[in-house]
N, C-alpha and C. Protein backbone atom coordinates (compact mmCIF):
# COMPACT_ATOMS: atom_id res chain seq x y z
N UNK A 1 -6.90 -15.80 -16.32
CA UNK A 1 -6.40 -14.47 -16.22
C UNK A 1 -6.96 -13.65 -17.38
N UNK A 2 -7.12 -12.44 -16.98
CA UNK A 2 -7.84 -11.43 -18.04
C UNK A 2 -7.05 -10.40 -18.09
N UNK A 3 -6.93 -9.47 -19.03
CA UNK A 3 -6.17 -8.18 -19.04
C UNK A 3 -7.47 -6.89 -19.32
N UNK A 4 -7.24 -6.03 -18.59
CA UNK A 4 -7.49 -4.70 -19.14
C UNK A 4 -7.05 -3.49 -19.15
N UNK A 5 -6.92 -2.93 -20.25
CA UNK A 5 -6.58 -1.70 -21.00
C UNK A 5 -6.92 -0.78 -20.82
N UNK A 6 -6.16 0.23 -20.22
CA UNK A 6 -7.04 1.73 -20.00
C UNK A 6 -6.52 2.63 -21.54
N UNK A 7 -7.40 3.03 -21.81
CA UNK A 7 -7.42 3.80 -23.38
C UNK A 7 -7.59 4.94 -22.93
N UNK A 8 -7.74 5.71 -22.14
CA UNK A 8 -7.62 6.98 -22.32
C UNK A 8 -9.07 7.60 -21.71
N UNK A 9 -9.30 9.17 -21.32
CA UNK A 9 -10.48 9.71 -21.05
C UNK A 9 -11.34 9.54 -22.07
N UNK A 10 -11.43 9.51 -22.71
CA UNK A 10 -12.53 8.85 -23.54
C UNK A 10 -13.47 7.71 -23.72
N UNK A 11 -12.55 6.91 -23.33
CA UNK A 11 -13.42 5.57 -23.17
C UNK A 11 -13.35 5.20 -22.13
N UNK A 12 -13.64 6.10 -20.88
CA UNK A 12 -13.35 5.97 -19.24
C UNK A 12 -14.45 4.98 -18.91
N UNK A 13 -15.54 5.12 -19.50
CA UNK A 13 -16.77 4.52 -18.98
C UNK A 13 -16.65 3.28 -19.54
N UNK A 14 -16.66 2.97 -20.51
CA UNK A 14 -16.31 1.71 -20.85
C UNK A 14 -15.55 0.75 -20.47
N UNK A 15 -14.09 1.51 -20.17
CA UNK A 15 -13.01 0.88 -19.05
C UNK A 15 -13.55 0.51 -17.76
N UNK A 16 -14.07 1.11 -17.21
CA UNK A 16 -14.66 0.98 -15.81
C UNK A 16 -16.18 -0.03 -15.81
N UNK A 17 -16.61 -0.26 -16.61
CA UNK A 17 -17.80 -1.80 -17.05
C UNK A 17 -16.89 -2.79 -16.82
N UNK A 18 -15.94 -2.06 -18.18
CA UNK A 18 -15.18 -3.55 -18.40
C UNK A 18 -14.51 -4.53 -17.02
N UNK A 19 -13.70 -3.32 -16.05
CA UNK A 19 -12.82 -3.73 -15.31
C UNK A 19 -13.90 -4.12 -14.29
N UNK A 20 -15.42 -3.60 -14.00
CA UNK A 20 -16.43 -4.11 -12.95
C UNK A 20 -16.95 -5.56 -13.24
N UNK A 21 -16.62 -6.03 -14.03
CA UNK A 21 -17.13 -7.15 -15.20
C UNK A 21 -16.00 -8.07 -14.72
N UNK A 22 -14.51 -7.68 -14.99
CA UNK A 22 -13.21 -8.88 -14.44
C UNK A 22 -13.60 -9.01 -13.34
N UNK A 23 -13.75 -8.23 -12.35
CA UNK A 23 -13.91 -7.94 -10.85
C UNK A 23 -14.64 -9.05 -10.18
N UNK A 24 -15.79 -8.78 -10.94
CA UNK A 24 -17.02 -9.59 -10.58
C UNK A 24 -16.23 -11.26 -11.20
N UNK A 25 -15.86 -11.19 -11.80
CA UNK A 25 -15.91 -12.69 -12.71
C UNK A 25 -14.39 -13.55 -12.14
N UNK A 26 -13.45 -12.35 -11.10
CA UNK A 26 -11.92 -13.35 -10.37
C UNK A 26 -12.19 -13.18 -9.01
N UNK A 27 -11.64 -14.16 -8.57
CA UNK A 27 -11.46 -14.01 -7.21
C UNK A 27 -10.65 -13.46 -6.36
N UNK A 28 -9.38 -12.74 -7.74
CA UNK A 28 -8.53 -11.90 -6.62
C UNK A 28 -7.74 -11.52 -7.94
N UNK A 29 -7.54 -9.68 -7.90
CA UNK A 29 -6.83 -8.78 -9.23
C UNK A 29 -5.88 -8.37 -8.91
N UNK A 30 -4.82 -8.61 -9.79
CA UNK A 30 -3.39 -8.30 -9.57
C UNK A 30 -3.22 -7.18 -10.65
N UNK A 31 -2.36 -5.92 -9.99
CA UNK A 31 -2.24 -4.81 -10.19
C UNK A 31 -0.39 -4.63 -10.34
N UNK A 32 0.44 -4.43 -11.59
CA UNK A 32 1.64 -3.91 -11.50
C UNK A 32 2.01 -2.87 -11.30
N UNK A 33 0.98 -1.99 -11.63
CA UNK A 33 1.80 -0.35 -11.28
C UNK A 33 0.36 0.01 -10.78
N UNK A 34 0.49 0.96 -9.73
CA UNK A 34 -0.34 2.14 -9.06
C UNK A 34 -0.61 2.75 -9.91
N UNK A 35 -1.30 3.02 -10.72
CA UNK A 35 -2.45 3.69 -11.21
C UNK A 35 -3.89 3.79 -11.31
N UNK A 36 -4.13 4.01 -12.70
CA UNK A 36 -5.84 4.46 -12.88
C UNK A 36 -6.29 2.85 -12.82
N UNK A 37 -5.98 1.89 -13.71
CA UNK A 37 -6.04 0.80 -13.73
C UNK A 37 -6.08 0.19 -12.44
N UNK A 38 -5.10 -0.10 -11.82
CA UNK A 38 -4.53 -0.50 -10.12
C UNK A 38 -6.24 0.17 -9.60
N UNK A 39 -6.63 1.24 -9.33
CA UNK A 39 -7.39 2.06 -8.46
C UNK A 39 -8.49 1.36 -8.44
N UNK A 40 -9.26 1.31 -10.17
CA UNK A 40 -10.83 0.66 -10.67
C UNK A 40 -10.12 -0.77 -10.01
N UNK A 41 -9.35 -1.42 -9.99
CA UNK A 41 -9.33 -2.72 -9.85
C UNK A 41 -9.61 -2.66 -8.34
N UNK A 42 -8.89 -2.45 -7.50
CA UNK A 42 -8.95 -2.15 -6.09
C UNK A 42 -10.51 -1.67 -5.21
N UNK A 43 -10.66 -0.36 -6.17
CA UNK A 43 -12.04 0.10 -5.61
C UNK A 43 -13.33 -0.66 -5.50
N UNK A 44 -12.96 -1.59 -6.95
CA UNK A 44 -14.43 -2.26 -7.61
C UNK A 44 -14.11 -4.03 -6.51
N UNK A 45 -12.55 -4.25 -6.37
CA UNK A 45 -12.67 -5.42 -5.21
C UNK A 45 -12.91 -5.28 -3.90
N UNK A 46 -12.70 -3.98 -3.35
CA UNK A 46 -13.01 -3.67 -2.01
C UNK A 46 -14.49 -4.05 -1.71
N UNK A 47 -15.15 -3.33 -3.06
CA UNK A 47 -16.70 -2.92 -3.12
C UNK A 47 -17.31 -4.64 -2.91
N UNK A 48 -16.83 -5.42 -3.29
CA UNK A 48 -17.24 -6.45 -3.86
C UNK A 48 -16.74 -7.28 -3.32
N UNK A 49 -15.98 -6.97 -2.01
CA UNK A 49 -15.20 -8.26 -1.03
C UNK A 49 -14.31 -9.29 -1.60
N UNK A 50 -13.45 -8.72 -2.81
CA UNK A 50 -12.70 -9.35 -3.29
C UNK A 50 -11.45 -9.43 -2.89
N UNK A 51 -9.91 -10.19 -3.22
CA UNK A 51 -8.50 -9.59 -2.90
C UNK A 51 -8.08 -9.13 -4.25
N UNK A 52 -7.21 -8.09 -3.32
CA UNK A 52 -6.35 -7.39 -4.78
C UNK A 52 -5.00 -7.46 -3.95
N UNK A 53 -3.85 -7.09 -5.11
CA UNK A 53 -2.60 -6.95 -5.28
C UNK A 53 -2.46 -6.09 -6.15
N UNK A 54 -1.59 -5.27 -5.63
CA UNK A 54 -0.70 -4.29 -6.52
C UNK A 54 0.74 -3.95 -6.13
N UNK A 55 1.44 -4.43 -6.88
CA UNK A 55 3.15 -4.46 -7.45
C UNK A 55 3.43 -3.03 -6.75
N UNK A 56 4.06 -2.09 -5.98
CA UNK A 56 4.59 -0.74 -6.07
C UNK A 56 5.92 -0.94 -6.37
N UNK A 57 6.85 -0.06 -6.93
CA UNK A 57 7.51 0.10 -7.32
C UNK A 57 8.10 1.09 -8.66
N UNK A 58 9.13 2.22 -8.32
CA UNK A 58 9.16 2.68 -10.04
C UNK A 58 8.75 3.93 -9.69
N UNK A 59 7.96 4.66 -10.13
CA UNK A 59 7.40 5.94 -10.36
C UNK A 59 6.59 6.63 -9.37
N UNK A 60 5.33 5.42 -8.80
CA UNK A 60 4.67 5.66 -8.11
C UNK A 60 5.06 5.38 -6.63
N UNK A 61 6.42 4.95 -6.97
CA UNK A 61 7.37 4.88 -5.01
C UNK A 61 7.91 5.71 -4.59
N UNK A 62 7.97 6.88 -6.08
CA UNK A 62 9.16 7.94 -5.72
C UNK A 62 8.56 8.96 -5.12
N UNK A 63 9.05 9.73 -4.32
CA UNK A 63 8.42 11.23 -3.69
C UNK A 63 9.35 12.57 -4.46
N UNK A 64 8.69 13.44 -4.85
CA UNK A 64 9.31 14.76 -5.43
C UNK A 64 10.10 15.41 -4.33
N UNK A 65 10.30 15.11 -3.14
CA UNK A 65 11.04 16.03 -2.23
C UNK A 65 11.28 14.80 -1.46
N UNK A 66 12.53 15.20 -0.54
CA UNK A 66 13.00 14.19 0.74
C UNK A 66 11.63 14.32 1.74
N UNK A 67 11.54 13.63 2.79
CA UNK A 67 10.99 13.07 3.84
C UNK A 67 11.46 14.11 4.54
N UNK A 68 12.70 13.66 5.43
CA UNK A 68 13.09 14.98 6.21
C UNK A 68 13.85 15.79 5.50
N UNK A 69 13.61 17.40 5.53
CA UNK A 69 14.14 18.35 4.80
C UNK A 69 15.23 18.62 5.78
């Protein structure tokens, strides 16, 4: 198992080597929260015929308005 760190717009490019680099090197990336992280992991396993997982729950489950109004 490997971890990676998203640091911020700044070191976007670097993050995104790094996380093309785990990608390439597991056979399947597990994702806890929907985000920027979750996305590069997902995008770069799709690309690459890998499996992913990602956890939803929390923040990224919630909707700002009801469903039916």
């Amino acid at each position: 198992m490997k971890v990676a760190y998203y640091q911020g717009k700044k070191r976007m490019l670097k993050f995104l080597i790094g996380t093309l680099k785990e990608v390439l090197w597991a056979d399947v990336t597990f994702s806890w929260f929907a985000d920027v992280r979750a996305f590069a992991a997902v995008l770069f396993s799709k690309i690459f015929r890998r499996k992913s997982i990602v956890v939803v729950g929390g923040y990224e489950d919630t909707l700002p308005r009801p469903l039916h109004p």
